[in-house]
Protein backbone atom coordinates (compact mmCIF):
# COMPACT_ATOMS: atom_id res chain seq x y z
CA UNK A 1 0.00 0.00 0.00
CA UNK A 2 2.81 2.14 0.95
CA UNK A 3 5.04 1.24 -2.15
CA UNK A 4 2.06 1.90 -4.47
CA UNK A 5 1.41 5.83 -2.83
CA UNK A 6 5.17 6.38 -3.00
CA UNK A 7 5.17 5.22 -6.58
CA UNK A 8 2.35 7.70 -7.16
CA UNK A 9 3.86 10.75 -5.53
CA UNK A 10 7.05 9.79 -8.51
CA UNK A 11 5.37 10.00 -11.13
CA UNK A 12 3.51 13.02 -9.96
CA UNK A 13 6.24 14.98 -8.76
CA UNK A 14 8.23 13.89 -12.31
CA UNK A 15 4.90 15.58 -13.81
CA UNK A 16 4.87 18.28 -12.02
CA UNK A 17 8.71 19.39 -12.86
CA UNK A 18 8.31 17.95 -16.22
CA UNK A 19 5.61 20.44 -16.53
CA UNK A 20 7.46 23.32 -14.48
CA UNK A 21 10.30 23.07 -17.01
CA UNK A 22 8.45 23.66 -20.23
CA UNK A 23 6.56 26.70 -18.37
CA UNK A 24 10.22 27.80 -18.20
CA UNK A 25 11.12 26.95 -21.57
CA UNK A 26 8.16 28.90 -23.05
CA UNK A 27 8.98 31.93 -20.51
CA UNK A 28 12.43 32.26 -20.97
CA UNK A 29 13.60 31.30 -24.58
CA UNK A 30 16.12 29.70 -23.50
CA UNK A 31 18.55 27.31 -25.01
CA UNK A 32 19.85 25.85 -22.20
CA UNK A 33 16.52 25.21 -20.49
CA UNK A 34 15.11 23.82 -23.63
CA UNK A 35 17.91 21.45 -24.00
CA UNK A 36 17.80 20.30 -20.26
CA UNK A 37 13.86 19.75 -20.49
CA UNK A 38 14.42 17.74 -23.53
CA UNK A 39 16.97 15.45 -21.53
CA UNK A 40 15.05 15.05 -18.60
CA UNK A 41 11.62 14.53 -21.10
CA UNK A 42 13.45 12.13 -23.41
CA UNK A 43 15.74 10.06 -21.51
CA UNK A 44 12.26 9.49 -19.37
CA UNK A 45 10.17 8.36 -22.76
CA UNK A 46 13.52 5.87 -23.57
CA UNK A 47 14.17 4.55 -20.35
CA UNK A 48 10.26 3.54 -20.40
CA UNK A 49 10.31 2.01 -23.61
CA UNK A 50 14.10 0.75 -23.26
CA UNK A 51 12.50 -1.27 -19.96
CA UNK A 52 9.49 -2.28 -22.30
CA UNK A 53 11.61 -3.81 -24.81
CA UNK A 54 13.87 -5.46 -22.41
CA UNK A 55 11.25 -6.92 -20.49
CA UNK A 56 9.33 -8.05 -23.99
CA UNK A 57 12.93 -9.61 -24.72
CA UNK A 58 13.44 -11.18 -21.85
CA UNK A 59 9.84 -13.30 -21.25
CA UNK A 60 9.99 -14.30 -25.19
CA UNK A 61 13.57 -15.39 -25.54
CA UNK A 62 14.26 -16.90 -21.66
CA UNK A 63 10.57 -17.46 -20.32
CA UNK A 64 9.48 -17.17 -16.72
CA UNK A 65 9.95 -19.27 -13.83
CA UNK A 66 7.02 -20.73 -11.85
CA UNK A 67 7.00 -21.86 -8.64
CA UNK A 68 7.22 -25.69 -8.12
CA UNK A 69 9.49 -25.28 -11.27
CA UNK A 70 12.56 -27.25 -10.95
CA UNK A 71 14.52 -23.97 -11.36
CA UNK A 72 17.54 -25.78 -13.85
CA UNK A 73 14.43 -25.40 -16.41
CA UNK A 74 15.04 -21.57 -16.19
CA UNK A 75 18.20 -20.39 -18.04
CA UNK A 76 19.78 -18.60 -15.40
CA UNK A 77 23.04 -17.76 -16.75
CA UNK A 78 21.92 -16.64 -19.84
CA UNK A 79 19.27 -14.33 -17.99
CA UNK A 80 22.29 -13.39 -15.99
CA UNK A 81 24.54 -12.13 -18.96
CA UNK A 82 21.86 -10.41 -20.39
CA UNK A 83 21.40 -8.56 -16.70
CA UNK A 84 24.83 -7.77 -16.72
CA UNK A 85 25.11 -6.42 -19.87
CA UNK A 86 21.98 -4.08 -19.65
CA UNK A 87 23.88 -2.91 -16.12
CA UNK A 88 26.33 -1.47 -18.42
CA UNK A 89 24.83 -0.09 -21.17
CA UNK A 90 22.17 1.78 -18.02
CA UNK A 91 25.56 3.28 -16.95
CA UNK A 92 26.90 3.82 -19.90
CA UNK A 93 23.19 6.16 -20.58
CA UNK A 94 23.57 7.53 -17.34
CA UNK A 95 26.98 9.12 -17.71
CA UNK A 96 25.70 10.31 -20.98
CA UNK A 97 22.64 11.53 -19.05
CA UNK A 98 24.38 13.67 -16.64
CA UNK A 99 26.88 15.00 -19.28
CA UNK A 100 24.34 16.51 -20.90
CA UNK A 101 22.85 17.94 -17.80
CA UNK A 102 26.43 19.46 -17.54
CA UNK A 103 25.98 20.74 -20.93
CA UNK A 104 22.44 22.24 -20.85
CA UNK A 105 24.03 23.85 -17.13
CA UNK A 106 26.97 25.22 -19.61
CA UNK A 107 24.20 27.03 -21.55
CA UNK A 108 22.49 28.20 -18.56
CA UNK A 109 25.52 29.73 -17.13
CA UNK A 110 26.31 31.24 -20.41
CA UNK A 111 23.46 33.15 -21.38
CA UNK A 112 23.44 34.19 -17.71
CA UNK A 113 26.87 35.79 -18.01
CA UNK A 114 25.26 37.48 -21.59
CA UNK A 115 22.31 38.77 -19.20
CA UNK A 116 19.60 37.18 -20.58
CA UNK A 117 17.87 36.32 -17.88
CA UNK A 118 18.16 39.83 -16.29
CA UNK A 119 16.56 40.92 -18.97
CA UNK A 120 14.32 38.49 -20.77
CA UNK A 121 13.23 39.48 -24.49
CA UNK A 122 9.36 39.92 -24.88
């Protein structure tokens, strides 16, 4: 009950900034914000379908243990090399992830130090 009101108040809260950052985007013009919202938007949409496909992959090629299975009818080592590898390509995204975070916070800075956010065109 818990897990399931937590879970809620995520994806909320992901709406709520999600929806917070293109409210800033629209306000301020700027390229940095637009580039960070599209991160954070975009890396959300293919993390969702990346988990989709994965998990699509995963019941069709290695199948699902029951219980009362015997479990050397599962194929645990393959299901384990495929868990490994998807650990590092997920890292491999997520250092991508924050480096362009650092980028779109490049922009920011820059059109800071330009003064367009002191004072925003209309």
């Amino acid at each position: 009950m818990f897990a399931n009101i937590l879970i809620g108040l995520i994806y909320i809260s992901y709406v709520i900034l999600a929806g917070f950052l293109v409210f800033l985007c629209l306000r301020t013009r700027s390229k940095g914000v637009i580039f960070i919202t599209a991160v954070f938007i975009g890396f959300r949409f293919l993390s969702l379908i990346f988990d989709a496909a994965l998990n699509t992959v995963l019941d069709a090629y290695i199948g699902q243990w029951d219980p009362g299975q015997d479990v050397r009818g599962v194929k645990l080592l393959r299901r384990l090399d495929i868990a490994i590898i998807v650990a590092h390509v997920k890292s491999i995204l997520f250092i991508l992830y924050v480096n362009l975070y650092l980028l779109g916070a490049f922009l920011i800075y820059k059109e800071w130090r330009q003064g367009k956010f002191r004072h925003p065109s209309t």
